[in-house]
N, C-alpha and C. Protein backbone atom coordinates (compact mmCIF):
# COMPACT_ATOMS: atom_id res chain seq x y z
N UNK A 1 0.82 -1.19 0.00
CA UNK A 1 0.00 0.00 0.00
C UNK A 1 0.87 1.25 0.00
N UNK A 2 0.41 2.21 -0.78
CA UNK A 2 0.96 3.04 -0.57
C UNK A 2 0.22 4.46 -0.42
N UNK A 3 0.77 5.54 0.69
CA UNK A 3 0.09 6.03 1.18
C UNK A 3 0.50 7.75 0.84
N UNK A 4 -0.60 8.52 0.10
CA UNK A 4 -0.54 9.84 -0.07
C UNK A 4 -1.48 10.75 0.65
N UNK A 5 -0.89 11.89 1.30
CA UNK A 5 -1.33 12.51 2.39
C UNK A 5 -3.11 13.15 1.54
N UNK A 6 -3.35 13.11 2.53
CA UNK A 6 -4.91 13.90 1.93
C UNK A 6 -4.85 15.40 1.51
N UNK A 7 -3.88 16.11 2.34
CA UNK A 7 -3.94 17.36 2.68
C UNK A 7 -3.07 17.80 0.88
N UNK A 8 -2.32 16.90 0.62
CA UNK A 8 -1.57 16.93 -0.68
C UNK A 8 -2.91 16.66 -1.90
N UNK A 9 -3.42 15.77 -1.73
CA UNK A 9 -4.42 15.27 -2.74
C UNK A 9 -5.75 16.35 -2.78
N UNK A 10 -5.65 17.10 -1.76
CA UNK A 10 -6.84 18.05 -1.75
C UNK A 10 -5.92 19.12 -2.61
N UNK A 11 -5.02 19.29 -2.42
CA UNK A 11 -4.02 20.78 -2.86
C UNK A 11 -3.75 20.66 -3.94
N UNK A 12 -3.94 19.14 -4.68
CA UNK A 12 -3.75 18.51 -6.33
C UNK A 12 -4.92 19.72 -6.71
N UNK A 13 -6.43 18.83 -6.34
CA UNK A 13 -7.75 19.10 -6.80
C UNK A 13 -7.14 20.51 -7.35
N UNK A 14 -7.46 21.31 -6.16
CA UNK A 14 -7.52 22.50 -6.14
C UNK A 14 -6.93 23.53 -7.17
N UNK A 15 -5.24 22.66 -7.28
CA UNK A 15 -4.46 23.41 -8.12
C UNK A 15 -4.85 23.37 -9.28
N UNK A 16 -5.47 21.98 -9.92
CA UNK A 16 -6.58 21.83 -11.06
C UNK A 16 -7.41 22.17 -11.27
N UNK A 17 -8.35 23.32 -10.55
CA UNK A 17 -9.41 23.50 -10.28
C UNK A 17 -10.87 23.11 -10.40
N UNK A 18 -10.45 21.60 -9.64
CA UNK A 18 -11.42 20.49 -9.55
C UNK A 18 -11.91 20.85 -7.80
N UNK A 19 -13.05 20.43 -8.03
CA UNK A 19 -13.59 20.50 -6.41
C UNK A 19 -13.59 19.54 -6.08
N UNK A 20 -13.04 19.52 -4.09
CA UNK A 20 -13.10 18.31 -3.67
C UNK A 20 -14.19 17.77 -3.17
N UNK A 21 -14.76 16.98 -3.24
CA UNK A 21 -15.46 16.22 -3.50
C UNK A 21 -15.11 14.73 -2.31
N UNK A 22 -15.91 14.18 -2.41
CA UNK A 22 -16.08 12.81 -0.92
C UNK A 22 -15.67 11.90 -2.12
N UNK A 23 -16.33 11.85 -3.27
CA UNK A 23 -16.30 10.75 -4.69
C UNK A 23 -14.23 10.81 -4.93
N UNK A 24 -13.89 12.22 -5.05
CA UNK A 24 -12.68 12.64 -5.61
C UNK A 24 -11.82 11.68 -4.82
N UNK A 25 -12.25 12.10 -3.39
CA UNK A 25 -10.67 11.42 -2.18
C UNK A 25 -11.76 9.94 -2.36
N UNK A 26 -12.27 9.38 -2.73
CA UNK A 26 -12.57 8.27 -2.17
C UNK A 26 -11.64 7.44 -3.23
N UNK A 27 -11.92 7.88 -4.24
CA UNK A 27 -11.09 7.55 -5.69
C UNK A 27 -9.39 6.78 -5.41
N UNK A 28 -8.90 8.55 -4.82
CA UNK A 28 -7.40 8.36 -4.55
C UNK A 28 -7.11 7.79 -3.48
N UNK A 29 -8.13 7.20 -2.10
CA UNK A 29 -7.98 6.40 -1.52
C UNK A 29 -8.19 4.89 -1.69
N UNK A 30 -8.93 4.90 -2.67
CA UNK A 30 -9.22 3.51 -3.17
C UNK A 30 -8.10 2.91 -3.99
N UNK A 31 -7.74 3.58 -5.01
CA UNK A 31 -6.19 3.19 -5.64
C UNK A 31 -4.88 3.20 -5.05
N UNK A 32 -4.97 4.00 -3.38
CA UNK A 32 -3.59 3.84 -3.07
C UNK A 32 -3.43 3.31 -1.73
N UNK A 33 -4.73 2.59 -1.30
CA UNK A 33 -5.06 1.56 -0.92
C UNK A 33 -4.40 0.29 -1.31
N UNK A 34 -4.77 -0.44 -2.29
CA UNK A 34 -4.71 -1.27 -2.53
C UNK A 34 -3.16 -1.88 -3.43
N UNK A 35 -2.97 -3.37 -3.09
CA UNK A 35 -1.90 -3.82 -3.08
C UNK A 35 -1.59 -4.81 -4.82
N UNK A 36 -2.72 -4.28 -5.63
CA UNK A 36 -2.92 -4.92 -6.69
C UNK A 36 -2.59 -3.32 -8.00
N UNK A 37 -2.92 -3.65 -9.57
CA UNK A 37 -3.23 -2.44 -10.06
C UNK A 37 -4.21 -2.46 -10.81
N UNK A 38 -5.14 -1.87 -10.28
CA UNK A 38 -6.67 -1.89 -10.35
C UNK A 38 -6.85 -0.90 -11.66
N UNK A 39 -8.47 -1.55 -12.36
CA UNK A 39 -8.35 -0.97 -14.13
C UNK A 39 -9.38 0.17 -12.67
N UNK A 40 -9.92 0.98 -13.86
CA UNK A 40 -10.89 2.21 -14.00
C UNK A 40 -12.02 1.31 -13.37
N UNK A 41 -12.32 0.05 -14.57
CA UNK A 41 -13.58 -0.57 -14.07
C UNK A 41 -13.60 -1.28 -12.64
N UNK A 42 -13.06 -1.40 -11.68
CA UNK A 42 -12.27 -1.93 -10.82
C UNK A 42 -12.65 -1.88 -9.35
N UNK A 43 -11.85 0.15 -10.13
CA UNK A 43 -12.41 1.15 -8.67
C UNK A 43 -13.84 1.35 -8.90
N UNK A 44 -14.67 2.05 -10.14
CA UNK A 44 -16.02 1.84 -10.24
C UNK A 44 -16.66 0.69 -9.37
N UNK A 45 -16.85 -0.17 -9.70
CA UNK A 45 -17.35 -1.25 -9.15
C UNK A 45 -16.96 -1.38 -7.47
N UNK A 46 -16.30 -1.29 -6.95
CA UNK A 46 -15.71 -0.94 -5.61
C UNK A 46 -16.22 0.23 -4.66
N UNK A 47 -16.75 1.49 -5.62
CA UNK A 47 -17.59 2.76 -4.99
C UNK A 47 -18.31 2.93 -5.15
N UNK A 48 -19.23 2.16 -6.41
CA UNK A 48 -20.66 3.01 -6.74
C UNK A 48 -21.83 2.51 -5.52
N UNK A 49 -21.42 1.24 -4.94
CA UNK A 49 -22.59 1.32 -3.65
C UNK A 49 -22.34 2.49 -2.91
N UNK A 50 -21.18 2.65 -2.39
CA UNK A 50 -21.13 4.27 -1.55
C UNK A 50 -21.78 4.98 -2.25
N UNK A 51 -20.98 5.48 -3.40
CA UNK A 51 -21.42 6.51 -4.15
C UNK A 51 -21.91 6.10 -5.15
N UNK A 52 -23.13 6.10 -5.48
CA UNK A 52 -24.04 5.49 -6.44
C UNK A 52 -23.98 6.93 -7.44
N UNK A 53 -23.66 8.18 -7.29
CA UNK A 53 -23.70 8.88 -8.30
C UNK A 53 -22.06 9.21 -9.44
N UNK A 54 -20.64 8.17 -8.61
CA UNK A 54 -20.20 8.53 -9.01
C UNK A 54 -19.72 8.17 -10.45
N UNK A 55 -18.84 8.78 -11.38
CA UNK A 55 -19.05 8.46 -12.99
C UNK A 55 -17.43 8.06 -12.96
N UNK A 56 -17.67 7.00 -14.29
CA UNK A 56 -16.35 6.32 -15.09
C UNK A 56 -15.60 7.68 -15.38
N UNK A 57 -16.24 8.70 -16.17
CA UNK A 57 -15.39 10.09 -16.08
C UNK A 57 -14.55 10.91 -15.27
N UNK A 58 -15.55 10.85 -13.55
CA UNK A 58 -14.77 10.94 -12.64
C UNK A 58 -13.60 10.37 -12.33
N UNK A 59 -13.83 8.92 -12.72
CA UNK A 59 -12.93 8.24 -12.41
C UNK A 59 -11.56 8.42 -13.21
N UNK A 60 -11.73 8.85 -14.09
CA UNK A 60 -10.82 8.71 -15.08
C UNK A 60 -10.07 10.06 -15.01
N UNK A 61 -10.90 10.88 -15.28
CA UNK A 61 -10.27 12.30 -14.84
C UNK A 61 -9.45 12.82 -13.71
N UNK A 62 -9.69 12.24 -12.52
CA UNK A 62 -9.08 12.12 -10.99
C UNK A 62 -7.56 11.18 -11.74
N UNK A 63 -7.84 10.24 -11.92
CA UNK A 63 -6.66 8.90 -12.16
C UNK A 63 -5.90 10.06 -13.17
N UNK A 64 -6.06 10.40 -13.96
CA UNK A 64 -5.47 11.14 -14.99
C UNK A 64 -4.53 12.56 -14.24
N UNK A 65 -5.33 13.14 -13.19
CA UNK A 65 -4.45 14.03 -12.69
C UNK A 65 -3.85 13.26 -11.71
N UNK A 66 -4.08 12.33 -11.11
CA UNK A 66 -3.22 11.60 -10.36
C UNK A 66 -1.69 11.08 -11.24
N UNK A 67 -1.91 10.79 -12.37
CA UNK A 67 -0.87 10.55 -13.34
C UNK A 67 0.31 11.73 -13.96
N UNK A 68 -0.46 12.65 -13.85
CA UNK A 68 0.52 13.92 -14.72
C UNK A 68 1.22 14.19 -13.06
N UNK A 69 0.60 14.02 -11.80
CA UNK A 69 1.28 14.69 -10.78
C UNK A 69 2.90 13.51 -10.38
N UNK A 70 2.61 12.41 -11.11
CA UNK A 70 3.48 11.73 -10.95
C UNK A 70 3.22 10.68 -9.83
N UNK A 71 2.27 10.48 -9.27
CA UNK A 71 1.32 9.67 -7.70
C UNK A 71 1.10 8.69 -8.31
N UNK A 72 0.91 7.93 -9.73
CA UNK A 72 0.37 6.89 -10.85
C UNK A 72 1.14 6.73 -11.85
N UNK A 73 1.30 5.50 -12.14
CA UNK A 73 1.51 5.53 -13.42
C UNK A 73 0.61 4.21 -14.41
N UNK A 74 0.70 4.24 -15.48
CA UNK A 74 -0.34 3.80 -16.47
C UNK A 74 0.39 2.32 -16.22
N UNK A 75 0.05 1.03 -16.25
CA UNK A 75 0.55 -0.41 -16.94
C UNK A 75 -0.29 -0.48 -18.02
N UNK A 76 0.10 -1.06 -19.12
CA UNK A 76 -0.61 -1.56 -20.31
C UNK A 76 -0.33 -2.93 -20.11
N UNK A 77 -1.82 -3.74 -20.64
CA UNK A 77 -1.74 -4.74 -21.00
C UNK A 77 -2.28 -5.51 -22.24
N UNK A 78 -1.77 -6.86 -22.60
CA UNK A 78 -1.74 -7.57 -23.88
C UNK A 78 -2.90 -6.84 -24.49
N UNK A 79 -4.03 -7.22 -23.57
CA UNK A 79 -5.43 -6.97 -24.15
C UNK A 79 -5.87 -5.25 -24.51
N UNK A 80 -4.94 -4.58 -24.20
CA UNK A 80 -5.54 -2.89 -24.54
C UNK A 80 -5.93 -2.72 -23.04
N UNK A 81 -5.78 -3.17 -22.14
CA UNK A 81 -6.94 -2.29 -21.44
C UNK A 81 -5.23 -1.68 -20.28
N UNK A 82 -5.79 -0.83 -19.49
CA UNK A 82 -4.50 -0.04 -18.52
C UNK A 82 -5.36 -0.22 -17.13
N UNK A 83 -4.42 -0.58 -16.18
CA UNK A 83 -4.09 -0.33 -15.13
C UNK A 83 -3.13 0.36 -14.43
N UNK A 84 -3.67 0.85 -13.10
CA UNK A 84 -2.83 1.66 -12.15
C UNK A 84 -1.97 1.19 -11.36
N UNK A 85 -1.03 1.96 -11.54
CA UNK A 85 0.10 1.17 -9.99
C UNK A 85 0.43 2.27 -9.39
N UNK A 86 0.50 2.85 -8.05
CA UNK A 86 0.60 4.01 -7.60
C UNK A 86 2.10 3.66 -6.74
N UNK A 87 2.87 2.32 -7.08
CA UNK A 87 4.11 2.02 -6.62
C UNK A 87 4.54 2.57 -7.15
N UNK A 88 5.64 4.01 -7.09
CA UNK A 88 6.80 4.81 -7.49
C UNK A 88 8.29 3.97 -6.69
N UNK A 89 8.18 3.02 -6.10
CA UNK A 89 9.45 2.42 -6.02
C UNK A 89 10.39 1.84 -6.97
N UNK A 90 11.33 2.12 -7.27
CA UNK A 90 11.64 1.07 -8.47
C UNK A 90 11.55 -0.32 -8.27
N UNK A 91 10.77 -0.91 -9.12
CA UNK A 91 10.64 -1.78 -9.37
C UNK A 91 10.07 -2.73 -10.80
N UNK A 92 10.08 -3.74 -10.97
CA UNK A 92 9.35 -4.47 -12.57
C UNK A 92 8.00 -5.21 -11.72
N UNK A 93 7.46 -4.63 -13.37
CA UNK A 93 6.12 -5.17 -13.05
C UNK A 93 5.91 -6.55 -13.76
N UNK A 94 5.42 -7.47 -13.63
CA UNK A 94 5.81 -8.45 -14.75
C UNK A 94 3.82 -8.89 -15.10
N UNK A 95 4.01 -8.83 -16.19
CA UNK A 95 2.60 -8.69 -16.58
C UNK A 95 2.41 -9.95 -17.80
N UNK A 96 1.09 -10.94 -17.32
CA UNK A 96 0.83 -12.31 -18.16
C UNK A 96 0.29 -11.54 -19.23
N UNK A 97 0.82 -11.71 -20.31
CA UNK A 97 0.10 -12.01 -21.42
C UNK A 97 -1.34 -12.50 -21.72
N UNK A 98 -1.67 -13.44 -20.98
CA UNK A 98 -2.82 -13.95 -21.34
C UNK A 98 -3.85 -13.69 -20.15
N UNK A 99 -3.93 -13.47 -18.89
CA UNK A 99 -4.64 -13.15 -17.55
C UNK A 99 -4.72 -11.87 -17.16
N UNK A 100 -3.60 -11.29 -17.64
CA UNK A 100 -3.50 -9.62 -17.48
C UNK A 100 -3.03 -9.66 -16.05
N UNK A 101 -2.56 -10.61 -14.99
CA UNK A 101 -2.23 -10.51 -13.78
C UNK A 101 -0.71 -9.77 -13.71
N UNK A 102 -0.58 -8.45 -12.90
CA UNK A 102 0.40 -8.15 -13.16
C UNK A 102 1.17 -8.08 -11.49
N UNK A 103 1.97 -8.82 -11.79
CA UNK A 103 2.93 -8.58 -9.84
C UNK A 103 4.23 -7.96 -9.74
N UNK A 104 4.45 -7.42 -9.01
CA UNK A 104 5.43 -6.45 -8.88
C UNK A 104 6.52 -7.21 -7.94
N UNK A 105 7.84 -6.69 -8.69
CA UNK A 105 9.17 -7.56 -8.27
C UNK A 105 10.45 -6.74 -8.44
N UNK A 106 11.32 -7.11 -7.61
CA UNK A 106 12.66 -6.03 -7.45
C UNK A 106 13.45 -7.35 -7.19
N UNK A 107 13.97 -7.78 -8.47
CA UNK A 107 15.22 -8.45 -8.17
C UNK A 107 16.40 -7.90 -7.67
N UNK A 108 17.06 -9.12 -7.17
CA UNK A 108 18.50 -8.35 -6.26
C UNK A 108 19.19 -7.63 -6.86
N UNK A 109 19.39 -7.45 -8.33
CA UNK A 109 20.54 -6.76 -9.24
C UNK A 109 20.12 -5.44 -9.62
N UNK A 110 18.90 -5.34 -9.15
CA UNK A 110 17.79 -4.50 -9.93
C UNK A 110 18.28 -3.02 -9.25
N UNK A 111 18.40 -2.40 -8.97
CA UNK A 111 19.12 -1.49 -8.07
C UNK A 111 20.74 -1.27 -8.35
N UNK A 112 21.57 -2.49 -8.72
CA UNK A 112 23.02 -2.26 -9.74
C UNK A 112 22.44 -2.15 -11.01
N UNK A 113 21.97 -2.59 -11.67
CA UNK A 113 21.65 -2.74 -13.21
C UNK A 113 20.94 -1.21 -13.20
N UNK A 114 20.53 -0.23 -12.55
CA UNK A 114 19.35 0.61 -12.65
C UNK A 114 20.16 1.51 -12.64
N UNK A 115 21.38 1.84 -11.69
CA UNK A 115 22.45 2.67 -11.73
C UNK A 115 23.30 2.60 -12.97
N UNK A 116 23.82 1.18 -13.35
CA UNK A 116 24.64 1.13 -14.41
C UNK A 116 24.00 1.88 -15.36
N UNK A 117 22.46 1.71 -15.36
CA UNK A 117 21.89 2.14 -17.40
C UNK A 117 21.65 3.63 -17.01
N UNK A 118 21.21 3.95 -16.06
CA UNK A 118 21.32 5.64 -16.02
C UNK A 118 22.43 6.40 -15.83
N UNK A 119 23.53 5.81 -15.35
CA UNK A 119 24.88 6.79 -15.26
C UNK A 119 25.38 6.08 -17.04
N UNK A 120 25.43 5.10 -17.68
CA UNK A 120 25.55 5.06 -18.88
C UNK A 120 24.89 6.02 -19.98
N UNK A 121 23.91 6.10 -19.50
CA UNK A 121 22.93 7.46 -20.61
C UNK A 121 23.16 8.36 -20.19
N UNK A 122 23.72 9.01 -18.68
CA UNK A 122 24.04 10.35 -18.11
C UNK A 122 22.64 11.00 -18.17
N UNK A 123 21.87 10.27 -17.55
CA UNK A 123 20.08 11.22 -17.28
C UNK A 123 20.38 11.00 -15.40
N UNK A 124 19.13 11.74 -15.15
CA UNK A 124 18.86 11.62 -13.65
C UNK A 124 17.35 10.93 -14.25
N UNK A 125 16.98 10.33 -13.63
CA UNK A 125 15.69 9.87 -14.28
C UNK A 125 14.38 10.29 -13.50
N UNK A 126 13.12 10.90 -14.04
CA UNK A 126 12.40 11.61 -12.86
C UNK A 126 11.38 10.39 -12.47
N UNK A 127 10.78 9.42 -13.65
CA UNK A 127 10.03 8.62 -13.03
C UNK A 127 11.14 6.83 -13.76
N UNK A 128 10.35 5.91 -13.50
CA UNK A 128 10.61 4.91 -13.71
C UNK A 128 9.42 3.62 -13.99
N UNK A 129 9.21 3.32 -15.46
CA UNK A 129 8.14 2.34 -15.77
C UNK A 129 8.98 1.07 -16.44
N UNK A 130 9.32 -0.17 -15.72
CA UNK A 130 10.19 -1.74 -15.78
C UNK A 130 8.84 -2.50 -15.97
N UNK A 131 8.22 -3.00 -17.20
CA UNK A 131 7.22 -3.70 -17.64
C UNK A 131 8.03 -5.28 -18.45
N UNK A 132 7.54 -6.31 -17.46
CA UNK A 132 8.44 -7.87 -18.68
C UNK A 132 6.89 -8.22 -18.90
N UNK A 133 6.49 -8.26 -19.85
CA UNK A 133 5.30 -9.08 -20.24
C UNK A 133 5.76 -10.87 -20.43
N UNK A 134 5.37 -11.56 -20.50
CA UNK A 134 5.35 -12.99 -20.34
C UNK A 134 3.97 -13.92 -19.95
N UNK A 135 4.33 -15.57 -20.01
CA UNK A 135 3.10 -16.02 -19.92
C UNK A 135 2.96 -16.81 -17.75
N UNK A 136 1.89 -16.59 -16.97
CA UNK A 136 2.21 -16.42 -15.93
C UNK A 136 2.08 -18.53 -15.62
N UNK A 137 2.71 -19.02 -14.43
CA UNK A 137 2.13 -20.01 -14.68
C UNK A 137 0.75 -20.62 -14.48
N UNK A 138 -0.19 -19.96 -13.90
CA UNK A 138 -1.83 -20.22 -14.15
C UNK A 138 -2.31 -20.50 -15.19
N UNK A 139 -1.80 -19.43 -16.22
CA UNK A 139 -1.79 -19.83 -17.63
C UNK A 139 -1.21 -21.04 -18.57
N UNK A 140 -0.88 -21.16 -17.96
CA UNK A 140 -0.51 -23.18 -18.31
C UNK A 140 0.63 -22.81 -18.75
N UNK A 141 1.66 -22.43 -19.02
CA UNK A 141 3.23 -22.17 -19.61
C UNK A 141 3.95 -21.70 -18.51
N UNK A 142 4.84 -22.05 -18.18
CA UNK A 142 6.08 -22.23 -17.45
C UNK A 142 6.51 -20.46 -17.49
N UNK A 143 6.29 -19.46 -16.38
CA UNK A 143 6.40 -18.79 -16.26
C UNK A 143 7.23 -18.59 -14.88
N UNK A 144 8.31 -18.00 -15.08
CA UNK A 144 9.50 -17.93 -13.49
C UNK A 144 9.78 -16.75 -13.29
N UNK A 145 9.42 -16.80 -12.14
CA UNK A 145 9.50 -15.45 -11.53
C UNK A 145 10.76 -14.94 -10.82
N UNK A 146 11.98 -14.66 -10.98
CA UNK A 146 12.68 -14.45 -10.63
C UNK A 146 13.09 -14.47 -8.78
N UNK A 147 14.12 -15.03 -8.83
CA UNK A 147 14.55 -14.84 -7.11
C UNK A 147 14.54 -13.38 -6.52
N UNK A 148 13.87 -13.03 -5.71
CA UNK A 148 14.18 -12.03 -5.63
C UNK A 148 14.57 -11.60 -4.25
């Protein structure tokens, strides 16, 4: 889980000049909540009993400024559709091909290898997106997940 202050997420809205809203923080508590990376349809389904008025637009629009502020970032998968991961740690996401299950992993090297390729390109790097697509083993193919 990872956890962003409210008092920050209200000061997002604002600076966007979006109103805050109970639907808005329920949104960015619901995605940074949780230990998975949940589509659009996800969190919908998860709030509309609370909030029975709130919209896929909302949803999307909130996630979207949650993204440009750098709090999100997009996963794509095989099938077209995107999910959220609000993990800014470095780390790889490793995402099935065929289930769309995506789990998050920091091999031991992962932290030397991450230094080597950015002092090799001479960037400071501001964010970081490590996507291995592959087939998982649920999916019936021999899928290994690295030691980590």
């Amino acid at each position: 889980m990872i956890w962003i202050k409210t008092s920050d997420l209200i000061s997002l809205l604002r600076e966007k000049g979006k109103k805050v809203t109970p639907q808005r923080l329920a949104i960015c508590q619901e995605v940074f909540s949780r230990d998975d990376h949940p589509s659009v349809e996800q969190i919908y389904l998860n709030l509309k009993n609370k909030y029975p008025t709130i919209s896929l637009a909302t949803i999307y629009k909130t996630l979207q400024l949650l993204k440009e502020k750098g709090y999100l970032q997009e996963v794509g998968t095989s099938n077209g559709s995107v999910r959220y991961d609000p993990n800014r740690n470095l780390h790889v996401n490793l995402v099935c091909t065929k289930c769309g299950e995506i789990t998050d992993v920091i091999p031991k090297t992962l932290p030397q290898m991450w230094s080597v390729l950015t002092s090799d390109l001479g960037i400071e790097p501001q964010s970081q997106l490590l996507n291995i697509y592959y087939t998982c083993k649920k999916c019936g193919k021999i899928g290994i997940i690295p030691n980590v």
